[in-house]
Protein backbone atom coordinates (compact mmCIF):
# COMPACT_ATOMS: atom_id res chain seq x y z
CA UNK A 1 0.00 0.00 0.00
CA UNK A 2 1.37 3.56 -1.11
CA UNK A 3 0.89 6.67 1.20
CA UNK A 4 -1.02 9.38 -0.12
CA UNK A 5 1.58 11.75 -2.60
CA UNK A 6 2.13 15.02 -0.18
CA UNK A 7 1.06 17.55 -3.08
CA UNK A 8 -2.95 15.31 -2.94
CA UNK A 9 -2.43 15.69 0.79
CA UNK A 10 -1.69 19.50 1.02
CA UNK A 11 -4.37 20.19 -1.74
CA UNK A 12 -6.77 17.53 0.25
CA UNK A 13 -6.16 18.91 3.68
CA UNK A 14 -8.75 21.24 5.28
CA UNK A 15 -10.99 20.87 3.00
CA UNK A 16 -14.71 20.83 3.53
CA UNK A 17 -16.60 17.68 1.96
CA UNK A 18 -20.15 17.03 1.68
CA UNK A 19 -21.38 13.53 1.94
CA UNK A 20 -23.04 13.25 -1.93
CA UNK A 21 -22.14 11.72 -4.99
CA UNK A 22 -19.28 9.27 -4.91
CA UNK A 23 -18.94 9.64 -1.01
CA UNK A 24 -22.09 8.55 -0.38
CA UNK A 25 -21.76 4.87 1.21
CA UNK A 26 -24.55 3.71 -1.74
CA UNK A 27 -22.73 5.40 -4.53
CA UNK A 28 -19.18 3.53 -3.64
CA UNK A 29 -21.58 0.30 -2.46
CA UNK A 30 -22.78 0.08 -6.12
CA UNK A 31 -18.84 0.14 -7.41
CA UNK A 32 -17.11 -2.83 -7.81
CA UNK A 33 -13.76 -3.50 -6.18
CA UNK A 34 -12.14 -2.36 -9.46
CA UNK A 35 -14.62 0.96 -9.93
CA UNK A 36 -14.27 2.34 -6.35
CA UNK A 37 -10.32 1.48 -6.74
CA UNK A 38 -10.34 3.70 -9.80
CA UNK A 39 -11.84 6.66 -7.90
CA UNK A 40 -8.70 9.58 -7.60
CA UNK A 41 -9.70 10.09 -4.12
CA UNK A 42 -8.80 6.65 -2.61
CA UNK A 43 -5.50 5.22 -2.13
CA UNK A 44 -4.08 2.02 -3.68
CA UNK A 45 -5.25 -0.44 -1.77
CA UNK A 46 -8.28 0.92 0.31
CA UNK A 47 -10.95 0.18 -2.55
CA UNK A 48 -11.97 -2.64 0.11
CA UNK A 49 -12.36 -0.37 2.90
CA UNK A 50 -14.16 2.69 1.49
CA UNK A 51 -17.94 1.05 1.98
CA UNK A 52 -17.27 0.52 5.49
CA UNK A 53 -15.16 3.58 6.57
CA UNK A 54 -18.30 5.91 4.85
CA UNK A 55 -20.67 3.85 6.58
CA UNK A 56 -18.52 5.18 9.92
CA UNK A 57 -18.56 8.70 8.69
CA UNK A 58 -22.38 8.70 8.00
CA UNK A 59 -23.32 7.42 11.21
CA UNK A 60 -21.15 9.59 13.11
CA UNK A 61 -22.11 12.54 11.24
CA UNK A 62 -25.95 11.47 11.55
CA UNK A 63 -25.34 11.22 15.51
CA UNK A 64 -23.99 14.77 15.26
CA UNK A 65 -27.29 15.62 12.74
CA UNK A 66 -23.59 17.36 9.89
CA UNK A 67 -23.84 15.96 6.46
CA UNK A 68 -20.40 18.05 6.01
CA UNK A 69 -17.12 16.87 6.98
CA UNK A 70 -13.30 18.76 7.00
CA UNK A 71 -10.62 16.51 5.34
CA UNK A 72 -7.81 15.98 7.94
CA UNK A 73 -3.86 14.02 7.58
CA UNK A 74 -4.10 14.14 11.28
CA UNK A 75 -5.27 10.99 13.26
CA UNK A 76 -8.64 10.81 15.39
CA UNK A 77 -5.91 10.31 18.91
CA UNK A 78 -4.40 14.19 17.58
CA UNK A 79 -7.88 15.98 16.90
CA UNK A 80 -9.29 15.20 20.02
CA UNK A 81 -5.79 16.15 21.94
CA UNK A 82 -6.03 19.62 19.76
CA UNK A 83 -9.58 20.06 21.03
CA UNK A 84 -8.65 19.67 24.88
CA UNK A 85 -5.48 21.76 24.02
CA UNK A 86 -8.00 24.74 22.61
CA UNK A 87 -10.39 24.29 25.87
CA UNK A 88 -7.43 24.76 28.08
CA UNK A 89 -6.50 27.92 26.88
């Protein structure tokens, strides 16, 4: 499995998605292996995983009633350690 090039991360990075068209976990459901694989947003090798890491994304975003979401390189563990950083302050 290759990393994401940095120049798709930098351009990738902060950017504000909504859940429609091919993110939608029905739109990349319908896709074969070989379809969602072909998609420039994935990385080699996660054409497996994208059904089940939207279906994450859509539920947590339903819990917090978003549809939007803000593209991130940094991990789950270093958002929420940012956020108690910020209510420190």
């Amino acid at each position: 499995m290759q990393a994401t090039e940095e120049p798709q991360r930098q351009r990738l990075a902060g950017r504000s998605m909504l859940l429609t068209g091919q993110y939608r976990r029905e739109d990349a459901a319908a896709l074969d292996v070989a379809g969602r694989g072909a998609l420039p947003c994935l990385e080699p090798g996660r054409a497996d995983l994208i059904v089940a890491g939207v279906a994450i994304v859509e539920a947590t975003l339903d819990l917090w009633g978003s549809a939007r979401l803000v593209v991130s390189d940094w991990s789950l563990r270093e958002g929420l350690l940012a956020d108690v950083a910020a209510r420190e302050v």
